[in-house]
N, C-alpha and C. Protein backbone atom coordinates (compact mmCIF):
# COMPACT_ATOMS: atom_id res chain seq x y z
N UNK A 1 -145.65 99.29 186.33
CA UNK A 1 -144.40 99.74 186.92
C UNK A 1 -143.49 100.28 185.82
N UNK A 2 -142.63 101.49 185.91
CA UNK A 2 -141.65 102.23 184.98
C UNK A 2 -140.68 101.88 185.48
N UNK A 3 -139.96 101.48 184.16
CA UNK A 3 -138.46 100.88 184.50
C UNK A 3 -137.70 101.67 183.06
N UNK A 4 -136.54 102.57 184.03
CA UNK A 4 -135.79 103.31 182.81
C UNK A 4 -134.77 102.50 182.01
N UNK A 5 -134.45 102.06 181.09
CA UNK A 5 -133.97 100.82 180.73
C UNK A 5 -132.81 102.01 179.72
N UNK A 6 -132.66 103.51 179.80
CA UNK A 6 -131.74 103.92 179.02
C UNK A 6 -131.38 105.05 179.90
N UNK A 7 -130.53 105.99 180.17
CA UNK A 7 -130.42 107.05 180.82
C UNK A 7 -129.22 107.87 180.25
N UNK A 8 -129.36 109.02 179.85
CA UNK A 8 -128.06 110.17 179.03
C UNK A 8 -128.35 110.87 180.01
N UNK A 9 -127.11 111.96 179.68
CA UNK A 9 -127.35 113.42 180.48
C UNK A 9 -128.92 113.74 180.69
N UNK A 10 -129.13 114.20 179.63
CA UNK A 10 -130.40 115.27 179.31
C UNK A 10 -131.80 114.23 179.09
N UNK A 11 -131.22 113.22 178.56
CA UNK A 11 -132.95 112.35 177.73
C UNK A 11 -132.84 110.79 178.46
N UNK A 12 -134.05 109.61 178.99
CA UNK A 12 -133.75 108.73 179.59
C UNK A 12 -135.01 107.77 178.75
N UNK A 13 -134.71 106.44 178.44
CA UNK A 13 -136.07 105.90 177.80
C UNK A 13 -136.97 105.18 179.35
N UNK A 14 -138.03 105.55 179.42
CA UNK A 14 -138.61 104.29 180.06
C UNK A 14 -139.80 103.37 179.87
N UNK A 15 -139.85 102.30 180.05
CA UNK A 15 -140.64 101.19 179.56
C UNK A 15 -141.47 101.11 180.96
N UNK A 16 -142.96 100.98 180.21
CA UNK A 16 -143.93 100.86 181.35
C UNK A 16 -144.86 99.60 181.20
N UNK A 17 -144.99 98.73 181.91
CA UNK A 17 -145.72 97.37 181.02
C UNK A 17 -147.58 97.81 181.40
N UNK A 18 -148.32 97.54 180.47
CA UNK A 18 -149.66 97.59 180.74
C UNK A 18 -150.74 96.36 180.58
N UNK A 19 -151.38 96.54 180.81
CA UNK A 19 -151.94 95.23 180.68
C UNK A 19 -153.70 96.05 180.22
N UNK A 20 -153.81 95.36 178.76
CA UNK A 20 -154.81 95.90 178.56
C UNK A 20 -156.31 94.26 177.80
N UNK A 21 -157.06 94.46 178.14
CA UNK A 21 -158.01 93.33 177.32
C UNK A 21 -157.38 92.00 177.65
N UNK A 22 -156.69 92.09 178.96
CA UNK A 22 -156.22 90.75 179.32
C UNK A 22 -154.75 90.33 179.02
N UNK A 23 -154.07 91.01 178.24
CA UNK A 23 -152.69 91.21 177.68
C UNK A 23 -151.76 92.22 178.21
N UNK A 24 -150.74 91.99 178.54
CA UNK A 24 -149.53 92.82 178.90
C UNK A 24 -149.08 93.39 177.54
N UNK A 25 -148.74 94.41 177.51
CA UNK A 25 -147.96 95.32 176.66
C UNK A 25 -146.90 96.11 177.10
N UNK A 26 -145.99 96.19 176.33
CA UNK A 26 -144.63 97.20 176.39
C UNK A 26 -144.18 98.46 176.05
N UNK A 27 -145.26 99.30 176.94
CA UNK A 27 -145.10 100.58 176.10
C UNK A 27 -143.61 101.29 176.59
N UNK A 28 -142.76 102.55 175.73
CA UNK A 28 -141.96 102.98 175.68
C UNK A 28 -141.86 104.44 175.54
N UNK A 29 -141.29 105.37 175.91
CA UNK A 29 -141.04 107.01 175.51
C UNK A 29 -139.93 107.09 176.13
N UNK A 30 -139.97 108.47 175.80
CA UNK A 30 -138.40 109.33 176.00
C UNK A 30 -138.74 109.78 176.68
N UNK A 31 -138.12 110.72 178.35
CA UNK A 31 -138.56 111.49 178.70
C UNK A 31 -136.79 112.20 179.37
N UNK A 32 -137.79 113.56 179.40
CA UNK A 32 -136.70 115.05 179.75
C UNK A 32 -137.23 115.45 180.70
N UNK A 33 -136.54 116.50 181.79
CA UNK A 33 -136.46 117.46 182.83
C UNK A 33 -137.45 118.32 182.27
N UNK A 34 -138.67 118.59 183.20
CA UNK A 34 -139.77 119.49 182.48
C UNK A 34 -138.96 121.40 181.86
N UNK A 35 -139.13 121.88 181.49
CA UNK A 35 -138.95 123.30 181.43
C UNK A 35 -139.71 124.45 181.48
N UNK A 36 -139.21 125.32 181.34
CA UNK A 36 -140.00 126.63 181.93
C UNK A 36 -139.39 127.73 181.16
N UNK A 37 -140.97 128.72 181.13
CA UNK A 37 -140.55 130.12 180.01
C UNK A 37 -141.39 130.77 180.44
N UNK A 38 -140.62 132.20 180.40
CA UNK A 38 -141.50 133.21 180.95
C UNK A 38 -142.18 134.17 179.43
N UNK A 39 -143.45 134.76 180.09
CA UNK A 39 -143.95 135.49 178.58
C UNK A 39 -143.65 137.28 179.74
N UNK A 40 -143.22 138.47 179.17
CA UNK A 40 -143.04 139.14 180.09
C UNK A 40 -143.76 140.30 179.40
N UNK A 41 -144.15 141.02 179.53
CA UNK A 41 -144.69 142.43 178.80
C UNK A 41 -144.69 143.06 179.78
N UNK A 42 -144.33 144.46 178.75
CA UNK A 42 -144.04 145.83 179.30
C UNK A 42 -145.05 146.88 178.14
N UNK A 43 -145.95 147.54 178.78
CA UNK A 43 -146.54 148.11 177.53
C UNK A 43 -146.54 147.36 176.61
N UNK A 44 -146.46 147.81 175.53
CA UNK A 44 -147.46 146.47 173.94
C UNK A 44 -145.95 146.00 173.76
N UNK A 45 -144.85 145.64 174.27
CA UNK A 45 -144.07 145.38 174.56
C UNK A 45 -143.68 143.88 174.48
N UNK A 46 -143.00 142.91 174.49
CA UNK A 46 -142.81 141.56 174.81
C UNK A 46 -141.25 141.62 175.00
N UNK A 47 -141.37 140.71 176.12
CA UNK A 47 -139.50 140.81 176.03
C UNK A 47 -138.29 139.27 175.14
N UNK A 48 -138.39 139.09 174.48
CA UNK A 48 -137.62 138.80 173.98
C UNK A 48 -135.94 138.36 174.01
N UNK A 49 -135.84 137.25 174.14
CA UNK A 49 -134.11 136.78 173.88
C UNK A 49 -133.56 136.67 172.67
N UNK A 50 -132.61 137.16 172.87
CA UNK A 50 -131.54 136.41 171.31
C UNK A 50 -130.27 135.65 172.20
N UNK A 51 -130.52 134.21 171.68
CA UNK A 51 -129.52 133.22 172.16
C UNK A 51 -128.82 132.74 171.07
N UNK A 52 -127.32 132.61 171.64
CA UNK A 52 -126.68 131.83 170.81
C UNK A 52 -126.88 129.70 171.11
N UNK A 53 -127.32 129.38 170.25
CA UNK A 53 -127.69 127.77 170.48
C UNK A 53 -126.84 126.96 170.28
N UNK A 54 -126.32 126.81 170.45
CA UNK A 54 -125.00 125.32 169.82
C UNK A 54 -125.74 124.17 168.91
N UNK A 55 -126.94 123.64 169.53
CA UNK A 55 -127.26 122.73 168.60
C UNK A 55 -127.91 123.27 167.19
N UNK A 56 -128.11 124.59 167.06
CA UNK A 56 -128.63 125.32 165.58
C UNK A 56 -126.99 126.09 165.29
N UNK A 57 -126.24 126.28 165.88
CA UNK A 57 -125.04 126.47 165.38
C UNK A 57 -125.49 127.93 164.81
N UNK A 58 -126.27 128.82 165.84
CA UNK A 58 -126.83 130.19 165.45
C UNK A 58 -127.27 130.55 166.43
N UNK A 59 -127.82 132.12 166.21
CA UNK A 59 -128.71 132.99 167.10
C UNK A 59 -130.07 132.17 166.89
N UNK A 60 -130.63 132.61 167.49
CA UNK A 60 -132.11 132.02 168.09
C UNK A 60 -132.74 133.24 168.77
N UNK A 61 -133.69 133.57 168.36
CA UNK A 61 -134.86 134.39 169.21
C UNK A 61 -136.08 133.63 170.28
N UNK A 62 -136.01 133.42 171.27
CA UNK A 62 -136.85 132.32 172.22
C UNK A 62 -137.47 133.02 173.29
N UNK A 63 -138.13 132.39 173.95
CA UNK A 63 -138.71 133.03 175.30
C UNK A 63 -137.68 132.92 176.44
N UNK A 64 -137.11 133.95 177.10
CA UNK A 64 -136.61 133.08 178.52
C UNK A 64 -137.05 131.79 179.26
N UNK A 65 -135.60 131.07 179.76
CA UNK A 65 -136.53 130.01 180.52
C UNK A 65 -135.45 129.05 180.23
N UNK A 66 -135.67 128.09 180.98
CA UNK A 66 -134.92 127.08 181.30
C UNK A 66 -135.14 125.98 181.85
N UNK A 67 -134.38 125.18 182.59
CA UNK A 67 -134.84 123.39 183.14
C UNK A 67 -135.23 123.69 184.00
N UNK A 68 -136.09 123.03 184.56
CA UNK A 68 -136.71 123.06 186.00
C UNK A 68 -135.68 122.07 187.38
N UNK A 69 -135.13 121.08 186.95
CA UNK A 69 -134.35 120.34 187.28
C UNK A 69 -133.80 120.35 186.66
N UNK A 70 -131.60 120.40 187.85
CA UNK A 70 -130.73 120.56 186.46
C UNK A 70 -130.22 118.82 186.31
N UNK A 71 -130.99 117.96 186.52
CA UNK A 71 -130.35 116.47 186.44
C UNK A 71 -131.27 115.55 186.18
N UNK A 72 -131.31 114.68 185.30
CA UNK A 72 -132.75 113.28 185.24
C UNK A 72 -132.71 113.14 186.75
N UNK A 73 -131.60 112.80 187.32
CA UNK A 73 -131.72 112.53 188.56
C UNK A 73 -132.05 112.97 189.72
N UNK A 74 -132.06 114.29 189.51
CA UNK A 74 -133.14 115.23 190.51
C UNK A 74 -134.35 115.24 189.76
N UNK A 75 -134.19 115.34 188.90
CA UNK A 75 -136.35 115.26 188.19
C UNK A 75 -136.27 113.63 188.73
N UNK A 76 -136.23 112.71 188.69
CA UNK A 76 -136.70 110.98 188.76
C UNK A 76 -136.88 111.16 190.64
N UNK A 77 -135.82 111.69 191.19
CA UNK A 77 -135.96 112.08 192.73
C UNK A 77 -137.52 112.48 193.44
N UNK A 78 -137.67 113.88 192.55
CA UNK A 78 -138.70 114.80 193.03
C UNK A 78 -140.12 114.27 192.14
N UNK A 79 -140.21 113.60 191.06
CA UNK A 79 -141.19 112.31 190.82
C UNK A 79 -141.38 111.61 191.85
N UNK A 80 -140.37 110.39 192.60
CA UNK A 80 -140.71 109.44 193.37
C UNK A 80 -141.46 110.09 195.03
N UNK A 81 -140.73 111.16 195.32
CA UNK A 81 -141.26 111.80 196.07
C UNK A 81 -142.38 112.73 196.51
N UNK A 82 -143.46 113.03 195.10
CA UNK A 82 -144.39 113.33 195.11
C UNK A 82 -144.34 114.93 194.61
N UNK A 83 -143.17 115.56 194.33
CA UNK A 83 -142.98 117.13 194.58
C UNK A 83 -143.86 117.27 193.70
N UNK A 84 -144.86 118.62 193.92
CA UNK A 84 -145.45 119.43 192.66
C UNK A 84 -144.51 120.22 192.02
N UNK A 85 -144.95 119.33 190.52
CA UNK A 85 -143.40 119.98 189.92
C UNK A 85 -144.28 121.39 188.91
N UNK A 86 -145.44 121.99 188.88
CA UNK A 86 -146.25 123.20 188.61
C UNK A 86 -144.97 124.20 189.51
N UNK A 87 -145.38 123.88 191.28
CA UNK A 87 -144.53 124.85 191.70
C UNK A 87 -143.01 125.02 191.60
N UNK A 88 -142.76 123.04 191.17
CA UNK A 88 -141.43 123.73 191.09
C UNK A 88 -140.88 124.27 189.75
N UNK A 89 -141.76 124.23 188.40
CA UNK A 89 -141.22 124.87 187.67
C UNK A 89 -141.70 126.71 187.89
N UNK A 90 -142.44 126.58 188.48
CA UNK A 90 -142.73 128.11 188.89
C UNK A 90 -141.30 129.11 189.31
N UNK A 91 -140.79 128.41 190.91
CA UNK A 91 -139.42 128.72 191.32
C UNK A 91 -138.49 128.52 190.71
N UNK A 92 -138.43 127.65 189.38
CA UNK A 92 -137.16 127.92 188.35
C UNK A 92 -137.30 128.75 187.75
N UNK A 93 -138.77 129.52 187.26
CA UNK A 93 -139.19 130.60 186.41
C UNK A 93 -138.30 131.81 186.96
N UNK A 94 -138.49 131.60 188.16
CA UNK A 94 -138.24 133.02 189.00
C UNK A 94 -137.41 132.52 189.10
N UNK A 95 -135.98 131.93 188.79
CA UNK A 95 -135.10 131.97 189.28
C UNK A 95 -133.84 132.34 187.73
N UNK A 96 -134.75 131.70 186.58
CA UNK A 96 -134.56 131.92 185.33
C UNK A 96 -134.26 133.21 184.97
N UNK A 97 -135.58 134.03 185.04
CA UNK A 97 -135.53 135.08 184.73
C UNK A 97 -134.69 135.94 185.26
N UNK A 98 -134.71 136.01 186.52
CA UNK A 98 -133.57 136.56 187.64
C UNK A 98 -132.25 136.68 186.70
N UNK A 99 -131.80 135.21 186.34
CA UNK A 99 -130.56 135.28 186.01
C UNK A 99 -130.28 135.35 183.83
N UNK A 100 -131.38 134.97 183.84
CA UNK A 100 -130.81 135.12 182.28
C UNK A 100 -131.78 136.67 181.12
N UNK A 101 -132.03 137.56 182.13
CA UNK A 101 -133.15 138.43 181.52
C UNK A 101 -132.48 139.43 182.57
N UNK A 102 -132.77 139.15 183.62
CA UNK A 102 -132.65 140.81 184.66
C UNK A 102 -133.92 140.73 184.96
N UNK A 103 -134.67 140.05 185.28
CA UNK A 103 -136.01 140.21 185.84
C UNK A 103 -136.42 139.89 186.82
N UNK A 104 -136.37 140.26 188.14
CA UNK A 104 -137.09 139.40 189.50
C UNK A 104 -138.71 139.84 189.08
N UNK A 105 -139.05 138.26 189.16
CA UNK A 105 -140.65 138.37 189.14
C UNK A 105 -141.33 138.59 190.17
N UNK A 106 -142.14 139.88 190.47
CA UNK A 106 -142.70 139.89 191.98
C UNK A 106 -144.22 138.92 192.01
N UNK A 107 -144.97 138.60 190.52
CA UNK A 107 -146.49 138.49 190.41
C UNK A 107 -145.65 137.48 189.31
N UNK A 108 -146.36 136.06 188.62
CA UNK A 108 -146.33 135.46 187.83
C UNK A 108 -147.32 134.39 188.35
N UNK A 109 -148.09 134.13 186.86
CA UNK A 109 -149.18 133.06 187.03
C UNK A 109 -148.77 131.71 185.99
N UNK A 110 -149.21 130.69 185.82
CA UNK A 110 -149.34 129.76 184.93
C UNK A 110 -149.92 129.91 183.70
N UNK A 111 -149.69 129.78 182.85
CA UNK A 111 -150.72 130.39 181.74
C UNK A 111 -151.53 129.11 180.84
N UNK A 112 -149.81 128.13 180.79
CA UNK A 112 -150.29 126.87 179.91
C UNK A 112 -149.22 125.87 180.25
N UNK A 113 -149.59 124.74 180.22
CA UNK A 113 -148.50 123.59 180.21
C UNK A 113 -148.72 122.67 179.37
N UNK A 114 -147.45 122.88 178.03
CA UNK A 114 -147.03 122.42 176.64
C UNK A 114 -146.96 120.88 177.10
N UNK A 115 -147.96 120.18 176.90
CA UNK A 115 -147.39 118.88 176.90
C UNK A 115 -146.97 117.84 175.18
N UNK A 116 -145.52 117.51 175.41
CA UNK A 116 -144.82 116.77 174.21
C UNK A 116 -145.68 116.28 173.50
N UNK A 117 -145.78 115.05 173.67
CA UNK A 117 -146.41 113.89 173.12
C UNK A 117 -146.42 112.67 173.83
N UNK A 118 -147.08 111.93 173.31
CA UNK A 118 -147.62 110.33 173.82
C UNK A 118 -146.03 109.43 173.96
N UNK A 119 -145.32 109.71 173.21
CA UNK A 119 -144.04 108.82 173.11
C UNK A 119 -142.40 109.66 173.52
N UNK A 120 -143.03 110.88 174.29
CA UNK A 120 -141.59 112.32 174.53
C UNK A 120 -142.26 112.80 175.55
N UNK A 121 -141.74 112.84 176.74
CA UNK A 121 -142.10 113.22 177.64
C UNK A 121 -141.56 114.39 178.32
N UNK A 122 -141.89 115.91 177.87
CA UNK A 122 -140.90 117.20 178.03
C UNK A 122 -141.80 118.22 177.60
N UNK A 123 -142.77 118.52 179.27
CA UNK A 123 -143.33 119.40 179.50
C UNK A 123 -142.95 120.60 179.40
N UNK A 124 -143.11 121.82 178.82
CA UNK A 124 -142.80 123.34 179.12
C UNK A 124 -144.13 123.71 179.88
N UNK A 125 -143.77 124.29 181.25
CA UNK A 125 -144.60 125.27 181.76
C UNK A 125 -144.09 126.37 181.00
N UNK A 126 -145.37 127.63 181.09
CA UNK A 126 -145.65 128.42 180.75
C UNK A 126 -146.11 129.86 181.77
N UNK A 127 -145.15 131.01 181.76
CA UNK A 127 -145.86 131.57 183.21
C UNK A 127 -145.47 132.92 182.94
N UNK A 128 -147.15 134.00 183.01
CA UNK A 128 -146.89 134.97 182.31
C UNK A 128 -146.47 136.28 183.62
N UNK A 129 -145.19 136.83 183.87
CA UNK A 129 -144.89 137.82 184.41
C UNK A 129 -145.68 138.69 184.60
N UNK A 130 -146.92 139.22 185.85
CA UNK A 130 -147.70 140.24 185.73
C UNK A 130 -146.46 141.68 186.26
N UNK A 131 -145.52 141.58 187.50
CA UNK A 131 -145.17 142.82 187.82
C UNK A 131 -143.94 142.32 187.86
N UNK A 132 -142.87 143.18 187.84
CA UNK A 132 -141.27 142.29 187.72
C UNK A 132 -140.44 143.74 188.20
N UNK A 133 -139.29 143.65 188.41
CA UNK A 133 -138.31 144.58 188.57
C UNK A 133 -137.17 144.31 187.80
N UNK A 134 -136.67 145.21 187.15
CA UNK A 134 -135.88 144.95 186.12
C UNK A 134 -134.43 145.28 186.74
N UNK A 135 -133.38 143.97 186.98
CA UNK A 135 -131.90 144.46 186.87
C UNK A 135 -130.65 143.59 186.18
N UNK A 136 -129.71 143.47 186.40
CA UNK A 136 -128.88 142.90 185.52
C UNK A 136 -128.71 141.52 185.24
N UNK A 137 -128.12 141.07 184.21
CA UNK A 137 -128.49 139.74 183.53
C UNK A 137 -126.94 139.04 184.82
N UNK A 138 -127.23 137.22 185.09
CA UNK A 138 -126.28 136.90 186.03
C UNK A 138 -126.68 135.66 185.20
N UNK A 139 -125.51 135.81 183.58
CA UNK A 139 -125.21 134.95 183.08
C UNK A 139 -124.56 133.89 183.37
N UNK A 140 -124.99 132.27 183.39
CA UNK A 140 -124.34 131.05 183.39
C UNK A 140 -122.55 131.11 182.62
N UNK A 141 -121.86 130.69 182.87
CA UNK A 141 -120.38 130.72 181.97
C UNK A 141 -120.89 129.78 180.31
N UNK A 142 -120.69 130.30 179.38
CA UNK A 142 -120.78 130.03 178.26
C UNK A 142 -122.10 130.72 177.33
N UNK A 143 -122.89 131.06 178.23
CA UNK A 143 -124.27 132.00 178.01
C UNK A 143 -124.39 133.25 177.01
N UNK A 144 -124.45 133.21 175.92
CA UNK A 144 -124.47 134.05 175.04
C UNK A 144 -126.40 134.85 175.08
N UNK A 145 -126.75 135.33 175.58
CA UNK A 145 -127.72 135.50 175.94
C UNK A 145 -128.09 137.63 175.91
N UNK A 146 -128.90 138.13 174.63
CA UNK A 146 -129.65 139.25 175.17
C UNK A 146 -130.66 139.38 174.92
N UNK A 147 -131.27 140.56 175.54
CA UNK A 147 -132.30 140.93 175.84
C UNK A 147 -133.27 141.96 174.87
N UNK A 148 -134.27 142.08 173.81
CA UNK A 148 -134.60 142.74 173.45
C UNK A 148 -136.14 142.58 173.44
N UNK A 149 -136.56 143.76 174.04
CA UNK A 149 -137.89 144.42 174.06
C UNK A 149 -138.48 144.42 172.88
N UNK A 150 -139.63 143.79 172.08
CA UNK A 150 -140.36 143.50 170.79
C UNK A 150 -141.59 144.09 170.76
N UNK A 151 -141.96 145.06 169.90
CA UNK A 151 -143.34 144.68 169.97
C UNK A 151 -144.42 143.70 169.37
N UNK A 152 -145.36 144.08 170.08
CA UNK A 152 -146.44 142.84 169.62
C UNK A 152 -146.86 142.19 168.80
N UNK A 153 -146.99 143.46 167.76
CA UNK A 153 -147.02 142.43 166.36
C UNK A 153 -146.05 142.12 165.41
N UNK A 154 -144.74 142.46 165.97
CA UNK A 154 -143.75 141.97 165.26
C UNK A 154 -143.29 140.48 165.95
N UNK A 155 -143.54 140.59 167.20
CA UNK A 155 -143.51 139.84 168.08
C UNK A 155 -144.45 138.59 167.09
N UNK A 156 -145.86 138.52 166.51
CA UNK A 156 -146.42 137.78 166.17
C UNK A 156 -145.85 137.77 164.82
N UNK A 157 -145.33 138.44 164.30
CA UNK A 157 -144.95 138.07 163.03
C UNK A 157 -143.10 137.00 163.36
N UNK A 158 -142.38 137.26 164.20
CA UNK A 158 -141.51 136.32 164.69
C UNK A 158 -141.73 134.83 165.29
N UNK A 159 -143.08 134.70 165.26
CA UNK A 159 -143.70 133.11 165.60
C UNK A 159 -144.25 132.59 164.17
N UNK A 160 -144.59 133.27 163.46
CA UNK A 160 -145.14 132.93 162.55
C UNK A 160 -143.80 132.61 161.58
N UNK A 161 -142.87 133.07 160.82
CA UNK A 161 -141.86 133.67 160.60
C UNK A 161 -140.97 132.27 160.77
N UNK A 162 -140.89 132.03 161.56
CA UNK A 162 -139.91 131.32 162.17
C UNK A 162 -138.41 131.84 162.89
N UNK A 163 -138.52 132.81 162.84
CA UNK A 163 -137.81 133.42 163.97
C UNK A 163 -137.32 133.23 165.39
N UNK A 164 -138.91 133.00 165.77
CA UNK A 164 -138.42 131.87 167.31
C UNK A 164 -138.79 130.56 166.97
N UNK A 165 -138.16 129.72 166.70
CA UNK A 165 -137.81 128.12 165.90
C UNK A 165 -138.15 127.33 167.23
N UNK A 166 -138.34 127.93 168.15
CA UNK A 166 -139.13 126.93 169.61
C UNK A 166 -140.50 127.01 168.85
N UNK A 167 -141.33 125.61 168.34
CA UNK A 167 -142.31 126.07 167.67
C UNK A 167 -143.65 126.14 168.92
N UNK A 168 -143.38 125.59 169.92
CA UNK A 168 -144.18 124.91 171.16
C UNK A 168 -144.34 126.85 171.71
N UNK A 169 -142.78 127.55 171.87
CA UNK A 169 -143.16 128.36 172.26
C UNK A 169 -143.60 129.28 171.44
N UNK A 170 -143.54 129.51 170.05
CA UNK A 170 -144.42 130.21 169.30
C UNK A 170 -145.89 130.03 169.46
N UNK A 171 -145.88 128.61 169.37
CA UNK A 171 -147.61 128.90 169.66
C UNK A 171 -148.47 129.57 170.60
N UNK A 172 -147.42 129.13 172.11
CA UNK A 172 -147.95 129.37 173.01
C UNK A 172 -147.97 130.81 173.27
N UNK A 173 -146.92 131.56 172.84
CA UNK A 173 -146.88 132.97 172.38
C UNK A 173 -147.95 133.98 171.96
N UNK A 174 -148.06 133.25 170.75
CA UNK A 174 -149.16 133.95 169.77
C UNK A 174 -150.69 133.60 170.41
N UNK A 175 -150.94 132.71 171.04
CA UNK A 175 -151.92 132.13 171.91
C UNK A 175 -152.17 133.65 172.60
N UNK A 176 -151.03 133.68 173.76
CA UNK A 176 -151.08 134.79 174.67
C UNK A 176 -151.20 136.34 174.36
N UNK A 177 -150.59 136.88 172.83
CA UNK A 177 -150.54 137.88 172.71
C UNK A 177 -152.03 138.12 171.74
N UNK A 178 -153.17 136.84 171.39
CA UNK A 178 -154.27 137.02 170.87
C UNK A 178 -154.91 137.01 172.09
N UNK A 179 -154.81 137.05 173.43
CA UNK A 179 -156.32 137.00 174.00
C UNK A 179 -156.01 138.55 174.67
C-alpha cells in the first residue's frame, strides 16, 4: 500500500511498504505530474523553443511541452481511478502545442516514454507531430516563450552542446533525429 507521507505544489514523497524474503521494507521516492513534449519537423527542420526559466534564471532552448496534470491532486485522482495517463498525456500534447508553439496537431504518435528513476517518479511522454497546422502562440500570463525553426544538425549539435539543458530531452531528441 502507498502512503504519501509529504505533499508540495509540484513534488510529493511516497512510502510503499514491501515485503520481500519474509521481511517488510520501507521503500520511498519522489514523485511529479507526468509531462509531455512534442518533437515537430517541418522539412530537415525541428521546431524549437527558447524559454525564459526562472529556476536557471535564463533562456533555455527545450522541446515544447508541458504537465499533463496541472495538480498532484488531479494526477493522485486520475491514478486511483485507473485513467490511461499515455492518452492523457497525449491530449495535453495537443493541447500544449496549441497554446505554447501555434501548432494544432492533426496526426501525433508516441515515440518514447522517459522514465526518471527508481527513487523520482516523473515520466516525460514523448510524441512526434506527423501533420500540424500552424497558428498563433496562446501564451499562459508570465510565459516568455518563442518559437524557432532549427535545423537538424544544428539541432544535434544543441543536445550535445548543452544548449537544451533538458538532458532527458536531448537524448530523446538526438534518438529521433538519428533514425
Amino acid at each position: 500500500m502507498k502512503k504519501i507521507v509529504y505533499q508540495g505544489k509540484i513534488i510529493e514523497v511516497v512510502q510503499e511498504e514491501v515485503e520481500a524474503n519474509g521481511k517488510t521494507k520501507t521503500f520511498e521516492f519522489a514523485r511529479r505530474s507526468p509531462g509531455t513534449r512534442l518533437i515537430i519537423q517541418k522539412g530537415d527542420k525541428v521546431l524549437i523553443t527558447k524559454e525564459f526559466r526562472r529556476e536557471l534564471n535564463a533562456y533555455d532552448y527545450r522541446l515544447p511541452g508541458g504537465k499533463v496534470f496541472d495538480s498532484l491532486d488531479e494526477y493522485n485522482t486520475a491514478l486511483e481511478s485507473g485513467v490511461d495517463i499515455a492518452l492523457a498525456a497525449k491530449q495535453a500534447a495537443i493541447k500544449e502545442g496549441k497554446e505554447e508553439v501555434g501548432v494544432v496537431a492533426k496526426d501525433l504518435s508516441l515515440f518514447h516514454r522517459s522514465v526518471c528513476g527508481a527513487t523520482v517518479e516523473w515520466d516525460l511522454f514523448y510524441f512526434v507531430v506527423k501533420d500540424f497546422e500552424e497558428t498563433e502562440q496562446n501564451l499562459e500570463g508570465g510565459e516568455d516563450i518563442s518559437v524557432e525553426w532549427i535545423d537538424k544538425e544544428e539541432a544535434k549539435k544543441m543536445c550535445l552542446d548543452g544548449r537544451i539543458s533538458e538532458e532527458r530531452s536531448a537524448l530523446v531528441l538526438l534518438r529521433y533525429l538519428n533514425n
